[in-house]
Protein backbone atom coordinates (compact mmCIF):
# COMPACT_ATOMS: atom_id res chain seq x y z
CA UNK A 1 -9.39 -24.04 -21.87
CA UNK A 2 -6.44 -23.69 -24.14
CA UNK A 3 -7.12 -19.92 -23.48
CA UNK A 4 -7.14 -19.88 -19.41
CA UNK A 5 -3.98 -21.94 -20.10
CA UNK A 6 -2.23 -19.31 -22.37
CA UNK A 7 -3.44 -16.08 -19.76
CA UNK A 8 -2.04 -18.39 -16.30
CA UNK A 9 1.40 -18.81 -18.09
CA UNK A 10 1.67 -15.54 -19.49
CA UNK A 11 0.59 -14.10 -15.51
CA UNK A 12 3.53 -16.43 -14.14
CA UNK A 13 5.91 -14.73 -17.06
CA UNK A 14 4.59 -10.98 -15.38
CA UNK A 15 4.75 -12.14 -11.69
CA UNK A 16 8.28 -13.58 -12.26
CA UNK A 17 9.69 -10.77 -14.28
CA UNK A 18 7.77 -8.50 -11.10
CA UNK A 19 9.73 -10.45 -8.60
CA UNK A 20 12.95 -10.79 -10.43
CA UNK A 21 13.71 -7.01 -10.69
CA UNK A 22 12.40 -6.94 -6.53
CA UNK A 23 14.14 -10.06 -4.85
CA UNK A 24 17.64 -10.51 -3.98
CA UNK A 25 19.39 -13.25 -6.50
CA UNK A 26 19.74 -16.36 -3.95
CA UNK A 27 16.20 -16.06 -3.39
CA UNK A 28 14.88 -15.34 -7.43
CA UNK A 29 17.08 -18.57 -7.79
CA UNK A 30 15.05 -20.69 -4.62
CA UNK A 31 11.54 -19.35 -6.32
CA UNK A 32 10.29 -22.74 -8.28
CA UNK A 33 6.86 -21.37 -9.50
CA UNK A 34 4.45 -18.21 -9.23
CA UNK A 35 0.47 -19.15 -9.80
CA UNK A 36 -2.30 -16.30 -9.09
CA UNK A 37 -6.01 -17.28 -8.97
CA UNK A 38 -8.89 -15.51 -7.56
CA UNK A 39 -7.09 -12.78 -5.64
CA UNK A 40 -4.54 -15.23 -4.16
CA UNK A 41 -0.77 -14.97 -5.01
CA UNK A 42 0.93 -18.51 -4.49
CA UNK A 43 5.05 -18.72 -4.46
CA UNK A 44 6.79 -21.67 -4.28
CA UNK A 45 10.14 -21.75 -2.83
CA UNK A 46 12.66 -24.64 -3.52
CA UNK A 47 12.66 -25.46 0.28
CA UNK A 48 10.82 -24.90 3.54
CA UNK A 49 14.00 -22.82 4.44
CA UNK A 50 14.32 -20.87 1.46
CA UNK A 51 10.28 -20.62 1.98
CA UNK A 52 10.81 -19.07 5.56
CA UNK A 53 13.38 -16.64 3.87
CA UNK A 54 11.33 -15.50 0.69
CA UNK A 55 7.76 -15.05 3.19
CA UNK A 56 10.30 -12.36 4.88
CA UNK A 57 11.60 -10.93 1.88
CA UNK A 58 7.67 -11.03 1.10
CA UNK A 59 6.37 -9.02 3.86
CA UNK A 60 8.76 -6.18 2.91
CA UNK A 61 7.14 -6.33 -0.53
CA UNK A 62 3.67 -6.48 0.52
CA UNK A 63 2.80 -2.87 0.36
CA UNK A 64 4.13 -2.26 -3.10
CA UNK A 65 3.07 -4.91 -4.32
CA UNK A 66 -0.74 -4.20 -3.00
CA UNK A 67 -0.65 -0.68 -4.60
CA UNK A 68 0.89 -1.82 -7.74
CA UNK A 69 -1.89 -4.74 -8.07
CA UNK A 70 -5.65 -4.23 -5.60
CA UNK A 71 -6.60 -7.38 -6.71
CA UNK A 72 -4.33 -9.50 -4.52
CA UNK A 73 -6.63 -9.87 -1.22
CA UNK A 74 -3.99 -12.71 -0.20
CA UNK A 75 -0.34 -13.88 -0.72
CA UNK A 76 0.93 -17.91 0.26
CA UNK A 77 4.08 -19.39 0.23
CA UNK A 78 4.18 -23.19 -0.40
CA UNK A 79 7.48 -25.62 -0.44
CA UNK A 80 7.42 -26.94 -4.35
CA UNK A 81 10.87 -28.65 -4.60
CA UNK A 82 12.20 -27.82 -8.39
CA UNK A 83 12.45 -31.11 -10.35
């Protein structure tokens, strides 16, 4: 367990560092948590605006990030206000 733990935080550390050098800085700000699982990408975006904003900023995204990583079948954004 500790193990799966250890891999899912060190895939949020590669998925924000992806998405940090890719969005535009009031959005990498609005971005409250990455979590992949089974194929599915999940961002979480500070606000239903700023989650309307980042699923456009997404679809221009989509295609590099599908080459750069086949194993993504599906990307979500969710509204996760940050604490």
């Amino acid at each position: 367990m500790l193990a799966s733990i250890a891999e899912q935080a060190s895939r949020q550390q590669y998925w924000r560092n992806w998405f940090t050098l890719r969005l535009p800085a009031q959005l990498r700000g609005r971005l409250t948590g990455i979590v992949e699982s089974g194929g599915e990408l999940v961002l979480f975006a500070a606000s239903a605006g700023w989650g309307v904003r980042l699923r456009y900023a997404i679809a221009e995204l989509e295609s590099e990030l599908r080459a750069a990583h086949p194993k993504i079948e599906r990307i979500a954004v969710r509204v996760l206000p940050a604490p």
